[in-house]
C-alpha atoms as a PDB file:
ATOM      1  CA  UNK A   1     -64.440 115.340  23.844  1.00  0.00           C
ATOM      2  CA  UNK A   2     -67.045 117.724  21.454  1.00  0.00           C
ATOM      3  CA  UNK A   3     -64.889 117.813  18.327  1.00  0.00           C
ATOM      4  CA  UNK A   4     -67.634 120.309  17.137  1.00  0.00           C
ATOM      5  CA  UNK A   5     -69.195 122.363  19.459  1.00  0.00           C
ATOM      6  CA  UNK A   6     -71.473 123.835  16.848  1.00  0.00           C
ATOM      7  CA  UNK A   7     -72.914 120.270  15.602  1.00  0.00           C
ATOM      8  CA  UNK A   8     -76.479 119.112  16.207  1.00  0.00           C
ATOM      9  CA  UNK A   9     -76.657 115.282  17.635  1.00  0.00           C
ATOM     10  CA  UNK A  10     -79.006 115.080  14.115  1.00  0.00           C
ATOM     11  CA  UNK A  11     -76.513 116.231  12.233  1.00  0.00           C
ATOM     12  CA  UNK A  12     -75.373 113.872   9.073  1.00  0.00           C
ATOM     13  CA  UNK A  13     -72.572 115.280   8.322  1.00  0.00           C
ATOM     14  CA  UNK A  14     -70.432 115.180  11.801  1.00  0.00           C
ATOM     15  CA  UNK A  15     -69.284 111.705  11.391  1.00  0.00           C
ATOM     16  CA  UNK A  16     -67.867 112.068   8.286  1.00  0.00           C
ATOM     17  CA  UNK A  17     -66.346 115.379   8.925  1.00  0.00           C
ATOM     18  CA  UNK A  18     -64.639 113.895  12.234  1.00  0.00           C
ATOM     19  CA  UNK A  19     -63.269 110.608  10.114  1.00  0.00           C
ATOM     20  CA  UNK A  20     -62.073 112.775   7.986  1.00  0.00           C
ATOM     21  CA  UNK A  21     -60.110 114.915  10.804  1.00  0.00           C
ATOM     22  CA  UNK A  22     -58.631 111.707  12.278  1.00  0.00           C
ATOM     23  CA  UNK A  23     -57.733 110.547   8.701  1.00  0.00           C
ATOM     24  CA  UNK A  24     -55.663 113.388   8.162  1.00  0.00           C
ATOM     25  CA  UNK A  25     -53.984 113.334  11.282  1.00  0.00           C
ATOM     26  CA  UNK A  26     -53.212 110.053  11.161  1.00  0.00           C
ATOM     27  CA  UNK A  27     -51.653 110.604   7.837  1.00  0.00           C
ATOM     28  CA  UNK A  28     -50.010 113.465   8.860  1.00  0.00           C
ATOM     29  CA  UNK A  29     -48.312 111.830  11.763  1.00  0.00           C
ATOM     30  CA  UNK A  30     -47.403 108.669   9.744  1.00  0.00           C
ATOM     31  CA  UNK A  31     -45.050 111.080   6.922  1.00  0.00           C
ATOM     32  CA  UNK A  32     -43.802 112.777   9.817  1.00  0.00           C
ATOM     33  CA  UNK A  33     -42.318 110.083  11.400  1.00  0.00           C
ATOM     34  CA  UNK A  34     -41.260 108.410   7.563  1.00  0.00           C
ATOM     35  CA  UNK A  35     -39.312 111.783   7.568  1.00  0.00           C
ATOM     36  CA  UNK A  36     -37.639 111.163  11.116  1.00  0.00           C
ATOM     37  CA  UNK A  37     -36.952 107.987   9.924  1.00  0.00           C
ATOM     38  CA  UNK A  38     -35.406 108.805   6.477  1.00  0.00           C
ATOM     39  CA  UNK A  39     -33.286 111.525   8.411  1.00  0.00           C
ATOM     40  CA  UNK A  40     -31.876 109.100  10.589  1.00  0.00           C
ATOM     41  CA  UNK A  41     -31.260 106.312   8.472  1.00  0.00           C
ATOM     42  CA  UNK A  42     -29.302 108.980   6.633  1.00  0.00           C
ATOM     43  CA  UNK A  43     -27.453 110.371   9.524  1.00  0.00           C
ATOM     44  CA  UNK A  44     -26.651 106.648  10.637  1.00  0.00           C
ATOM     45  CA  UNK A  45     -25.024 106.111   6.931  1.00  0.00           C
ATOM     46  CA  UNK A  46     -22.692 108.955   6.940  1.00  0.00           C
ATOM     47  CA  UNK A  47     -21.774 108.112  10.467  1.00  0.00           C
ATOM     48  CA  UNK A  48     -20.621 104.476   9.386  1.00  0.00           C
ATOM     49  CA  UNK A  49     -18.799 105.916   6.305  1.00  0.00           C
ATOM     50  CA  UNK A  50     -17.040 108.759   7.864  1.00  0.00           C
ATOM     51  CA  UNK A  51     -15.703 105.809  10.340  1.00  0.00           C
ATOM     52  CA  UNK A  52     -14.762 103.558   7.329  1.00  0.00           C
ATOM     53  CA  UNK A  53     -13.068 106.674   5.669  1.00  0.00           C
ATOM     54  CA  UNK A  54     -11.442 107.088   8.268  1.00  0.00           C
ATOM     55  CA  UNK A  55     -10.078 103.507   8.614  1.00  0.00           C
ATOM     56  CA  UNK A  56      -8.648 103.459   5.010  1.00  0.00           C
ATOM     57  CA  UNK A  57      -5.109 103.809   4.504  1.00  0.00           C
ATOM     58  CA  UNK A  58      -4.669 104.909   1.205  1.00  0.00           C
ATOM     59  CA  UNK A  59      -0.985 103.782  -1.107  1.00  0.00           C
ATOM     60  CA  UNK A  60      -0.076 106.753  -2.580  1.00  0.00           C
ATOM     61  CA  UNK A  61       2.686 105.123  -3.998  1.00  0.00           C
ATOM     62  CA  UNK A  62       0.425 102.764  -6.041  1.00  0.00           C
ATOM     63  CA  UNK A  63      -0.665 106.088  -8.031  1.00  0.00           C
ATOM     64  CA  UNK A  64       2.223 108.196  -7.943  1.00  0.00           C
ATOM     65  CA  UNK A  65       5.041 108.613 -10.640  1.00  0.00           C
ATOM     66  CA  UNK A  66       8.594 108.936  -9.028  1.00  0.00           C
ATOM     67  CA  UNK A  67       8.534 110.344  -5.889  1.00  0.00           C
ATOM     68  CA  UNK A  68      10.869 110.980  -2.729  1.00  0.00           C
ATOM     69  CA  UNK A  69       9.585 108.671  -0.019  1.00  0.00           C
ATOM     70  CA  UNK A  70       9.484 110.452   3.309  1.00  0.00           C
ATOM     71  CA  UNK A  71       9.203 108.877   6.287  1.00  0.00           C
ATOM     72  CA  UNK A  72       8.815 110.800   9.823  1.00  0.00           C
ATOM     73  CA  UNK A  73      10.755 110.425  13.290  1.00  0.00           C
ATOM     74  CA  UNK A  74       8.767 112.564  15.878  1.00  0.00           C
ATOM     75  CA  UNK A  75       8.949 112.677  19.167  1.00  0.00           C
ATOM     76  CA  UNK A  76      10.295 110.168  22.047  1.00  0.00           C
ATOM     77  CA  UNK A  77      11.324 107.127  20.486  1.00  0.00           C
ATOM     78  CA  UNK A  78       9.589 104.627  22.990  1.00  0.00           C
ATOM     79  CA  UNK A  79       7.614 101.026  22.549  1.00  0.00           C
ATOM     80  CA  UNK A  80       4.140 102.182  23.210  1.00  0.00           C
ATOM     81  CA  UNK A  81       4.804 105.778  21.238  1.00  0.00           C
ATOM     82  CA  UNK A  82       3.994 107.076  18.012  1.00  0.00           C
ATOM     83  CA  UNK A  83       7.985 107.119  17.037  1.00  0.00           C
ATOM     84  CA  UNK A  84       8.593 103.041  18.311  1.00  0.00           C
ATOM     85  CA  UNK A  85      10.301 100.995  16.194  1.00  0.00           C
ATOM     86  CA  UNK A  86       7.929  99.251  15.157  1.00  0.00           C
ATOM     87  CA  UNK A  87       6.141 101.978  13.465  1.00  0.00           C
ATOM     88  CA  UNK A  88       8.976 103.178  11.966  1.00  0.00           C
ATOM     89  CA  UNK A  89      10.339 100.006  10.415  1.00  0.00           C
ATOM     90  CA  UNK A  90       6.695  99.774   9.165  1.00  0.00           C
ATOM     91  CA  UNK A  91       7.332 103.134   7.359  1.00  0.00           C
ATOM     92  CA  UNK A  92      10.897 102.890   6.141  1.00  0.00           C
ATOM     93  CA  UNK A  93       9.905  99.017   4.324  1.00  0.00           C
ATOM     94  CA  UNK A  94       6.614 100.694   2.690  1.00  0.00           C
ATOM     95  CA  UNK A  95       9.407 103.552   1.586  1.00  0.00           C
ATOM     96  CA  UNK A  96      11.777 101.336   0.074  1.00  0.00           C
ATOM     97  CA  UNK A  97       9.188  98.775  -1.547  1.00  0.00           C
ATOM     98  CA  UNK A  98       7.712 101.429  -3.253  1.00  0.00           C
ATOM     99  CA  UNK A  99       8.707 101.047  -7.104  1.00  0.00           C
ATOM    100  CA  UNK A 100       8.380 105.119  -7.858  1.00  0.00           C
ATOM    101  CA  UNK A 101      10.262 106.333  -5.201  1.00  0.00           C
ATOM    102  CA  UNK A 102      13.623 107.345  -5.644  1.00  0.00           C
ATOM    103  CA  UNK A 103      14.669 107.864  -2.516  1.00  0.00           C
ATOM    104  CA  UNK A 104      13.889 108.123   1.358  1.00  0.00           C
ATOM    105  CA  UNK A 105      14.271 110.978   3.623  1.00  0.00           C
ATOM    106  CA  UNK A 106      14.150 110.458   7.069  1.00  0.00           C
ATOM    107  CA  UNK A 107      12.699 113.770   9.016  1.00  0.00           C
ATOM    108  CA  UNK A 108      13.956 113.640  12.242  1.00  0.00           C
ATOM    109  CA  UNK A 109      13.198 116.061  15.058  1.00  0.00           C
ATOM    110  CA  UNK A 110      13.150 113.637  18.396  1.00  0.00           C
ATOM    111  CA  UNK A 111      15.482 114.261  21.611  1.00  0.00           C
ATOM    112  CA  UNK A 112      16.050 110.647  21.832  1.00  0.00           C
ATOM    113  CA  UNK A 113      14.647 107.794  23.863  1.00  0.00           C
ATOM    114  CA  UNK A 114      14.897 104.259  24.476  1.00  0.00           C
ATOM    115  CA  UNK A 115      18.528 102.591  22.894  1.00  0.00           C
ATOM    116  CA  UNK A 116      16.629  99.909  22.074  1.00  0.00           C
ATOM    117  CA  UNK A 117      13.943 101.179  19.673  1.00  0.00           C
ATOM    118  CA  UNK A 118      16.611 103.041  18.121  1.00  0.00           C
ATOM    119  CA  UNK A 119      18.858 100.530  17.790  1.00  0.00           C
ATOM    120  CA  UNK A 120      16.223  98.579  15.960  1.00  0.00           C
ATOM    121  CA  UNK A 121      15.478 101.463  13.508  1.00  0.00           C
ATOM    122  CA  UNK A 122      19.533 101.448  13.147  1.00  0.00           C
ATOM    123  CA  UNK A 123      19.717  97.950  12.180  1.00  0.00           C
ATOM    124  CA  UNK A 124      16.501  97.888   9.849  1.00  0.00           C
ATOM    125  CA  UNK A 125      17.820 100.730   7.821  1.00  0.00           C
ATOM    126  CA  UNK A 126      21.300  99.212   7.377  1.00  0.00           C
ATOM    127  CA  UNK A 127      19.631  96.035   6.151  1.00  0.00           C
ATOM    128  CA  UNK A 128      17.453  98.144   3.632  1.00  0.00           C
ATOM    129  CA  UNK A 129      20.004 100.055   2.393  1.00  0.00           C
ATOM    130  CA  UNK A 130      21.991  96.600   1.366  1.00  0.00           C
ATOM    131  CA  UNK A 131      19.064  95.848  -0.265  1.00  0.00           C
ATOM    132  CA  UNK A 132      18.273  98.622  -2.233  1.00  0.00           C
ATOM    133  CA  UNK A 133      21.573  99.486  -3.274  1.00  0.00           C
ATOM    134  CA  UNK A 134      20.476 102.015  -5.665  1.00  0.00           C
ATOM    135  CA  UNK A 135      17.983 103.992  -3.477  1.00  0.00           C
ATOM    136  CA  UNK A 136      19.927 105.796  -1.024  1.00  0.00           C
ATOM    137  CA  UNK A 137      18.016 107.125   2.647  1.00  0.00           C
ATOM    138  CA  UNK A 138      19.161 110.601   3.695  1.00  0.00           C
ATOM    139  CA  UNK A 139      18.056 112.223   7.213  1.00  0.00           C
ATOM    140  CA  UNK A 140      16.842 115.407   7.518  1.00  0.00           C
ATOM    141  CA  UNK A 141      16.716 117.367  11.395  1.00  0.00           C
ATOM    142  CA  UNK A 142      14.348 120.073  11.793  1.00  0.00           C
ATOM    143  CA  UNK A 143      14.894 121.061  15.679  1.00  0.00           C
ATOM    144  CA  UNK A 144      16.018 118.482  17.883  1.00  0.00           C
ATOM    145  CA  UNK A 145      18.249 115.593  16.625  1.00  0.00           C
ATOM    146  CA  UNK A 146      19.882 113.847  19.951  1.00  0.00           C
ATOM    147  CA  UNK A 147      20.647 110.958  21.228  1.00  0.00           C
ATOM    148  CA  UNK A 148      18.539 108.041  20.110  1.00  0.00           C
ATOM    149  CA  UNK A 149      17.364 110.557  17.255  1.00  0.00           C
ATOM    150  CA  UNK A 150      20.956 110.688  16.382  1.00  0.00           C
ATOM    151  CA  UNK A 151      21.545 107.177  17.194  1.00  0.00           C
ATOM    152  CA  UNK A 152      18.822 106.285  14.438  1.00  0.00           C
ATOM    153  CA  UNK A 153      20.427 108.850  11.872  1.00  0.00           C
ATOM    154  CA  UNK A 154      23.867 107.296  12.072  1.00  0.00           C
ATOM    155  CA  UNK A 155      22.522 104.363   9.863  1.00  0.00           C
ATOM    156  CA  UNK A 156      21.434 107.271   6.784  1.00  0.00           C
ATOM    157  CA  UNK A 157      23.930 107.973   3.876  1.00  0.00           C
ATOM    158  CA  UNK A 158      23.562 111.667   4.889  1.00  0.00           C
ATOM    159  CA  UNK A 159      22.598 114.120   7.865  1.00  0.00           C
ATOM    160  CA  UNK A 160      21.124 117.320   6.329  1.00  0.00           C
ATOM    161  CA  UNK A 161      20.671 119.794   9.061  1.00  0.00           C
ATOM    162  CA  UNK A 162      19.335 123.219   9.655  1.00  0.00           C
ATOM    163  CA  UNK A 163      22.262 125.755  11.037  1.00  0.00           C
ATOM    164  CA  UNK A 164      20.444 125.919  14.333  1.00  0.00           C
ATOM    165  CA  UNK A 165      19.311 122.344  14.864  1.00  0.00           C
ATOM    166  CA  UNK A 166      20.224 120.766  17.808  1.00  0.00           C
ATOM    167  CA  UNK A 167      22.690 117.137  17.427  1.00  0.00           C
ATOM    168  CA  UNK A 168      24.851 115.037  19.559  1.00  0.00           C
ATOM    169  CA  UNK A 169      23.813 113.824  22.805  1.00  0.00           C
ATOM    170  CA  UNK A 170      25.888 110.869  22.500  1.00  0.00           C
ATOM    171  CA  UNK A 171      25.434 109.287  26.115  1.00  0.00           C
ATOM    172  CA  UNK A 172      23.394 107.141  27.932  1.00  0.00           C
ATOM    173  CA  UNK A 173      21.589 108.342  30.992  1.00  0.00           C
ATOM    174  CA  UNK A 174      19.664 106.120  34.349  1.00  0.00           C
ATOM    175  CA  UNK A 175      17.864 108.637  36.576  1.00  0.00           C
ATOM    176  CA  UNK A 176      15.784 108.050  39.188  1.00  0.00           C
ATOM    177  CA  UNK A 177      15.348 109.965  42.828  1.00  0.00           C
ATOM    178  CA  UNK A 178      16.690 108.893  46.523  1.00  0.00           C
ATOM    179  CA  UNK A 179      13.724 109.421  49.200  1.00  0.00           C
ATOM    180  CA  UNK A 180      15.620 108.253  52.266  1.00  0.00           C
ATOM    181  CA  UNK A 181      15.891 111.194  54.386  1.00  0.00           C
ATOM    182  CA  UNK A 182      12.326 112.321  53.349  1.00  0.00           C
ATOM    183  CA  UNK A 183      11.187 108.997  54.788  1.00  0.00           C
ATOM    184  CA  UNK A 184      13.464 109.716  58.407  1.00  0.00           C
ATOM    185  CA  UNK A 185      11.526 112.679  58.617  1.00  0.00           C
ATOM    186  CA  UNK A 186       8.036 111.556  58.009  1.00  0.00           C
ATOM    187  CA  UNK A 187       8.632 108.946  60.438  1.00  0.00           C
ATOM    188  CA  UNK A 188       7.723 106.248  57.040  1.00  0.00           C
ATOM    189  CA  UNK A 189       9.567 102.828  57.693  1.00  0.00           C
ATOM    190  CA  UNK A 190      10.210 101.062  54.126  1.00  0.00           C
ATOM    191  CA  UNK A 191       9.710  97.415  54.529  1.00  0.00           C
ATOM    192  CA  UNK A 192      11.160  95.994  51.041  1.00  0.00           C
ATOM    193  CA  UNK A 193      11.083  92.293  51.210  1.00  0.00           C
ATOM    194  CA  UNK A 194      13.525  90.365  47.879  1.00  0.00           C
ATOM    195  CA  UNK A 195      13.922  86.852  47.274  1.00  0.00           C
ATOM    196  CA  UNK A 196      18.126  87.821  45.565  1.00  0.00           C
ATOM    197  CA  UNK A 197      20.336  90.153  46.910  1.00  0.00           C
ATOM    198  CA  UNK A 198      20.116  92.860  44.349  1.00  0.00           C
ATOM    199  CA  UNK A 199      16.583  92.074  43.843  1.00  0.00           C
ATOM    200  CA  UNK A 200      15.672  95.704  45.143  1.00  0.00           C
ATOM    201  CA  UNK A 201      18.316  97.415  42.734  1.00  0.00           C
ATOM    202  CA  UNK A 202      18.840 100.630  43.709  1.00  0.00           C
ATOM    203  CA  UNK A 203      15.634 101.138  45.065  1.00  0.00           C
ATOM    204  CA  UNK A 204      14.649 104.973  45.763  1.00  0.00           C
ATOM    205  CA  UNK A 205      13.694 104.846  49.559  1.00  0.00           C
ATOM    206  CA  UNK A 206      16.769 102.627  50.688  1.00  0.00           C
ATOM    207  CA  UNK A 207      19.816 103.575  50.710  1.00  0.00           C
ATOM    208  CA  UNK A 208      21.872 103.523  47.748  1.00  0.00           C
ATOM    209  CA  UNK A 209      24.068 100.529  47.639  1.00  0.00           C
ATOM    210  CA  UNK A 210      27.881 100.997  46.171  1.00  0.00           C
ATOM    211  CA  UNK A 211      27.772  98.009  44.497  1.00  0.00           C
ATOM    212  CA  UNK A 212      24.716  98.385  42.726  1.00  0.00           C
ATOM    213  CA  UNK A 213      25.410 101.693  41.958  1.00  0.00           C
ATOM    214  CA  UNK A 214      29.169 100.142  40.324  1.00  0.00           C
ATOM    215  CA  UNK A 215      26.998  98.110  38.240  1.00  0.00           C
ATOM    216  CA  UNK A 216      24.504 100.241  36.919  1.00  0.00           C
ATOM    217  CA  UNK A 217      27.684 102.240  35.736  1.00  0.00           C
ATOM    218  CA  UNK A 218      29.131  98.877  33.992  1.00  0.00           C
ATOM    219  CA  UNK A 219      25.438  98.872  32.158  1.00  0.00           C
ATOM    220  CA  UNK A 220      25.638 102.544  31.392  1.00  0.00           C
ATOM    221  CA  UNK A 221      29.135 102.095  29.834  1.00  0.00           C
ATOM    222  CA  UNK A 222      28.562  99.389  27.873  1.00  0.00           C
ATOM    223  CA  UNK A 223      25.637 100.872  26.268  1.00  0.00           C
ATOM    224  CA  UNK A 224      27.626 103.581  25.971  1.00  0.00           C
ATOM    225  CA  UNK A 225      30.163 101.883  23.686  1.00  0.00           C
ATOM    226  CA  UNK A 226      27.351 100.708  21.672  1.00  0.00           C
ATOM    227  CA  UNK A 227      26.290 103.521  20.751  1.00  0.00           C
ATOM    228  CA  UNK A 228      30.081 105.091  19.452  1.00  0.00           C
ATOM    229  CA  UNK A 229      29.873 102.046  17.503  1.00  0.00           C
ATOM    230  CA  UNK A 230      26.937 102.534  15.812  1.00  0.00           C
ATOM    231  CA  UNK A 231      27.977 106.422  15.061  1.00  0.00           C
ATOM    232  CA  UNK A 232      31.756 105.591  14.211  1.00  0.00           C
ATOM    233  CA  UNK A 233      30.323 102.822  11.752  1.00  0.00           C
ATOM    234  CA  UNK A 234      27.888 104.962  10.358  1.00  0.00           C
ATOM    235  CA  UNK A 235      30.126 108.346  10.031  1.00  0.00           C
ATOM    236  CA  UNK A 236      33.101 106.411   8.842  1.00  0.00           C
ATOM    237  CA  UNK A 237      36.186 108.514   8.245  1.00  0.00           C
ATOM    238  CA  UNK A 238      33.792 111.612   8.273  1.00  0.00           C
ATOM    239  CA  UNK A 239      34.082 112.165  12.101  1.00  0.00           C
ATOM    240  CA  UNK A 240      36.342 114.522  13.605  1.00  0.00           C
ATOM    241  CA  UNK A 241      38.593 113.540  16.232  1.00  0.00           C
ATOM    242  CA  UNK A 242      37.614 114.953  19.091  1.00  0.00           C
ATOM    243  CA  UNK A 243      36.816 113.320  22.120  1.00  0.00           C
ATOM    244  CA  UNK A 244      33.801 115.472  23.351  1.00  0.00           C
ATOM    245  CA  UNK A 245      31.858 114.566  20.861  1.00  0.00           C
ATOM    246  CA  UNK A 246      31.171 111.229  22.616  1.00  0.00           C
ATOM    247  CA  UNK A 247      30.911 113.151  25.901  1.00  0.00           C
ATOM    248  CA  UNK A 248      27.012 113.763  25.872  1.00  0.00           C
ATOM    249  CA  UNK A 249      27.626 117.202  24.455  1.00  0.00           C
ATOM    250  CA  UNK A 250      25.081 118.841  21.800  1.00  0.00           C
ATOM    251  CA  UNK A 251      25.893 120.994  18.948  1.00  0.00           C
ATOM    252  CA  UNK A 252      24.740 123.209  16.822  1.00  0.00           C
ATOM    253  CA  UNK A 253      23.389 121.977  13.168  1.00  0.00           C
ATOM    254  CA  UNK A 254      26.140 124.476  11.688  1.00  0.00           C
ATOM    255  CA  UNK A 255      29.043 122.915  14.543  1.00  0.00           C
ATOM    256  CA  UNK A 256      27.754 119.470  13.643  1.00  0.00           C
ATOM    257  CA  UNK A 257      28.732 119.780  10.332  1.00  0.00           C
ATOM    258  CA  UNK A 258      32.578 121.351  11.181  1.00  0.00           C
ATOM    259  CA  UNK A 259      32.401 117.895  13.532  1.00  0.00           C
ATOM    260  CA  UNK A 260      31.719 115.384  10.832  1.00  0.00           C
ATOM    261  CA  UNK A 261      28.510 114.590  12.512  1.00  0.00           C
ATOM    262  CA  UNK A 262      26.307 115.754   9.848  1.00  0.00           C
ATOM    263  CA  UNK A 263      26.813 116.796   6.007  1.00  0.00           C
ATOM    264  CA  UNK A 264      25.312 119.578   5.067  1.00  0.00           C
ATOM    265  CA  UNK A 265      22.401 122.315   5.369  1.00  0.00           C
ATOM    266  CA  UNK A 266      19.090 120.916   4.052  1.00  0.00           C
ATOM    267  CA  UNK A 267      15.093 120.188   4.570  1.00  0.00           C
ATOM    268  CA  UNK A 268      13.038 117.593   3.296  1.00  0.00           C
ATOM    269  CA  UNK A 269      11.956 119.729  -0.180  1.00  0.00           C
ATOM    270  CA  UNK A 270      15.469 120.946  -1.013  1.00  0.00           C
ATOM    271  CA  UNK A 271      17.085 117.374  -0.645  1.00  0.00           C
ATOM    272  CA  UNK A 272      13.563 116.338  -2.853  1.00  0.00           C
ATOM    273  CA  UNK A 273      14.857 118.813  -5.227  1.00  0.00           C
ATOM    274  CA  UNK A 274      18.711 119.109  -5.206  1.00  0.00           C
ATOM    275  CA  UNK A 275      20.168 115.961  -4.113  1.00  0.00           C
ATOM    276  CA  UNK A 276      17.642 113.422  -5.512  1.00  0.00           C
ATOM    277  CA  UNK A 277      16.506 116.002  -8.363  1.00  0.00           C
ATOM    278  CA  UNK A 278      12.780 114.952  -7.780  1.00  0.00           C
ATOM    279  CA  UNK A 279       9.662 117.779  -7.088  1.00  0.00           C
ATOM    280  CA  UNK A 280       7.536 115.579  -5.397  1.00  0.00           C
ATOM    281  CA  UNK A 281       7.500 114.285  -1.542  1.00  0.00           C
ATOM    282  CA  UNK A 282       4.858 111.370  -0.479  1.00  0.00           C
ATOM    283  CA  UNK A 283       4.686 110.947   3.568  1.00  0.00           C
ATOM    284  CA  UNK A 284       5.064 107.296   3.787  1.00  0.00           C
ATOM    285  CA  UNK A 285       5.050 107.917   7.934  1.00  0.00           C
ATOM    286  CA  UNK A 286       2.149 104.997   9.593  1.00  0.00           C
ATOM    287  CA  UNK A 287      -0.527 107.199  11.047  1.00  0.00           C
ATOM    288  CA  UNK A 288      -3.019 106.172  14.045  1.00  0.00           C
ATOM    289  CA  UNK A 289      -6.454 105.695  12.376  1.00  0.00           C
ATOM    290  CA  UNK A 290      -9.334 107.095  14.248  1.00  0.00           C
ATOM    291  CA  UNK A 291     -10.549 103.691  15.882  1.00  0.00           C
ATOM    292  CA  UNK A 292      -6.347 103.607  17.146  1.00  0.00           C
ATOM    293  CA  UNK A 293      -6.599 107.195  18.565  1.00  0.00           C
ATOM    294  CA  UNK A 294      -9.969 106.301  20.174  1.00  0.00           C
ATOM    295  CA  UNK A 295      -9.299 103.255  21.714  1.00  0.00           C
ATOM    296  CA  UNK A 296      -5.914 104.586  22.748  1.00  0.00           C
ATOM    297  CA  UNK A 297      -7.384 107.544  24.637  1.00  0.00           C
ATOM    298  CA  UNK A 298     -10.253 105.641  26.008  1.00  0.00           C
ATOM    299  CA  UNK A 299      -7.629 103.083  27.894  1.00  0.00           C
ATOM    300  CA  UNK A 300      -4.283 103.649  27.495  1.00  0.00           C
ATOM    301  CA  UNK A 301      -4.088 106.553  30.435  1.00  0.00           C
ATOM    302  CA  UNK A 302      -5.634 103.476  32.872  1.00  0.00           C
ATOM    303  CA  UNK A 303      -3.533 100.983  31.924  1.00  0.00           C
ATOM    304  CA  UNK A 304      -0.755 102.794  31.968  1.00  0.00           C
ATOM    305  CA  UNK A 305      -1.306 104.204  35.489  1.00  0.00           C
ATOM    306  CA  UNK A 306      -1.801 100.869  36.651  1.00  0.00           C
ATOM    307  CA  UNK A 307       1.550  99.125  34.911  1.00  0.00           C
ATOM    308  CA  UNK A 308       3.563 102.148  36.287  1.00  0.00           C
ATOM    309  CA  UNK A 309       2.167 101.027  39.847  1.00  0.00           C
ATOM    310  CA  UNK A 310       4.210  98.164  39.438  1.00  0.00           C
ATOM    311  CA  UNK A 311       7.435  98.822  36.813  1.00  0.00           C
ATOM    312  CA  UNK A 312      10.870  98.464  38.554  1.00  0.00           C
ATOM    313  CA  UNK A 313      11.840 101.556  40.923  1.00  0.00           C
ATOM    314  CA  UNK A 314      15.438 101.516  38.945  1.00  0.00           C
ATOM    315  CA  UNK A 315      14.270 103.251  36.362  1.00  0.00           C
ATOM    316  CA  UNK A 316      15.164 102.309  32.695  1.00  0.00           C
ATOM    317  CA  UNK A 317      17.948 103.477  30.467  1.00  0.00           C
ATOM    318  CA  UNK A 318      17.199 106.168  27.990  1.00  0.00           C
ATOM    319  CA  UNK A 319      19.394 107.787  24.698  1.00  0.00           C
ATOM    320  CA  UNK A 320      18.101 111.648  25.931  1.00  0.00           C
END
């Protein structure tokens, strides 16, 4: 290619000024790709630090003077869900360890869930409470306290409750569906095959067995009286007696109170303020991190479809 049309083939000059040409270029291309290079080496660091940011979980407590501890009950109270126990007894032993605070509110808005998260919640705050003698755990309801929510805010000192909160739900419930006479008129056969007579309990497309169905009742019961246990122990000679309030009824925050079921009105910042006489509130609640949430949305909708293909067709008991 004629870099310089104009040029004469005797021309001195022509070689130098095309050496020159390529020199620059050269140069020129060499700073822009420095700057590419600079940019993303850049863009690659903030990346990795916004991730390790994200991945810190900061003690507030470890900076804070005295504090209320508060520690947060949201949602379904299930194994695999942001309010299991095992986050929550996380929390509440963070709460109590904490030298500065004073005290430890337990926000509660949840409609209940499994009796056996809650009943390890239950237990853990009874033991912490015996051994913290002197720094008392108060729950607070926003909406919704029922059932396993109320189950786990039996075990506080006091129930603070808004007038039109929602509490009680003491009852246990087993649901599930009967597809039988769907099945007659699909023209479906169910071939269940069990190695133990009950093996199949109270499986949705046979027919539902009397005897089965006597014992799931015995089950429901006795969790039943488990859970009028825990609430008598933990409400002491506050309860009223009246027998519908172990009947699976809700009430009111402001009829909760006239039941002995809760103590008073109240939110987190005016038992912070009035109760414990302290201004400030630290959320001592164990939060997914970003690599958690990730990973959790990347596989937890597969792996949960799959384990649901195969979890037992009775259903499982629930505090809601």
């Amino acid at each position: 290619m004629d870099l310089n049309p104009q040029r004469s083939d005797n021309d001195p000059a022509w070689e130098r000024k095309t050496l020159e040409k390529l020199a620059v270029a050269t140069l020129s291309e060499q700073r822009a790709r420095r700057r590419w290079g600079i940019f993303f080496k850049l863009l690659g660091f903030g990346y990795v630090a916004f991730i390790l940011f994200a991945l810190i979980e900061w003690d507030s407590s470890k900076v804070a003077d005295k504090h209320v501890a508060m520690v947060e009950l949201r949602g379904v109270i299930a194994a695999k869900g942001e309010a299991s126990a095992d986050s929550l007894v996380s929390a509440l032993n963070s709460a109590f360890d904490a030298p500065n605070s004073q005290a430890v509110v337990l926000r509660i808005n949840s409609p209940g869930g499994s009796p056996v998260q809650a009943g390890i919640v239950n237990d853990e705050i009874r033991r912490l409470r015996a051994k913290y003698p002197d720094k008392p755990l108060y729950a607070v309801v926003e909406d919704v306290c029922a059932s396993g929510g109320y189950y786990v805010a039996a075990a506080a000192d006091r129930i603070y409750v808004d007038k039109a909160s929602v509490v009680g739900s003491i009852g246990v419930l087993m649901d599930g569906f009967g597809f039988t006479g769907t099945m007659e008129k699909l023209g479906v056969e169910r071939r269940l095959l069990t190695a133990g007579e009950n093996k199949g309990f109270l499986d949705p497309f046979s027919p539902q067995d009397e005897t089965q169905r006597a014992h799931a009742r015995t089950l429901l019961a006795d969790i039943h009286a488990q859970f009028i246990d825990v609430v008598k122990k933990g409400r002491g000679e506050r309860l009223k007696d009246n027998p519908d309030i172990f009947s699976g009824l809700m009430w009111t925050g402001a009829q909760s109170i006239q039941l002995g079921l809760a103590d008073g009105f109240g939110t987190v910042e005016s038992v912070a303020r009035d109760v414990v006489k302290v201004e400030d509130v630290l959320d001592y609640s164990v939060k997914e991190n970003l690599a958690e949430r990730f990973a959790k949305r990347l596989g937890a909708g597969a792996v949960d479809s799959f384990w649901r293909g195969f979890s037992s067709s009775a259903g499982d008991f629930r505090l809601n």
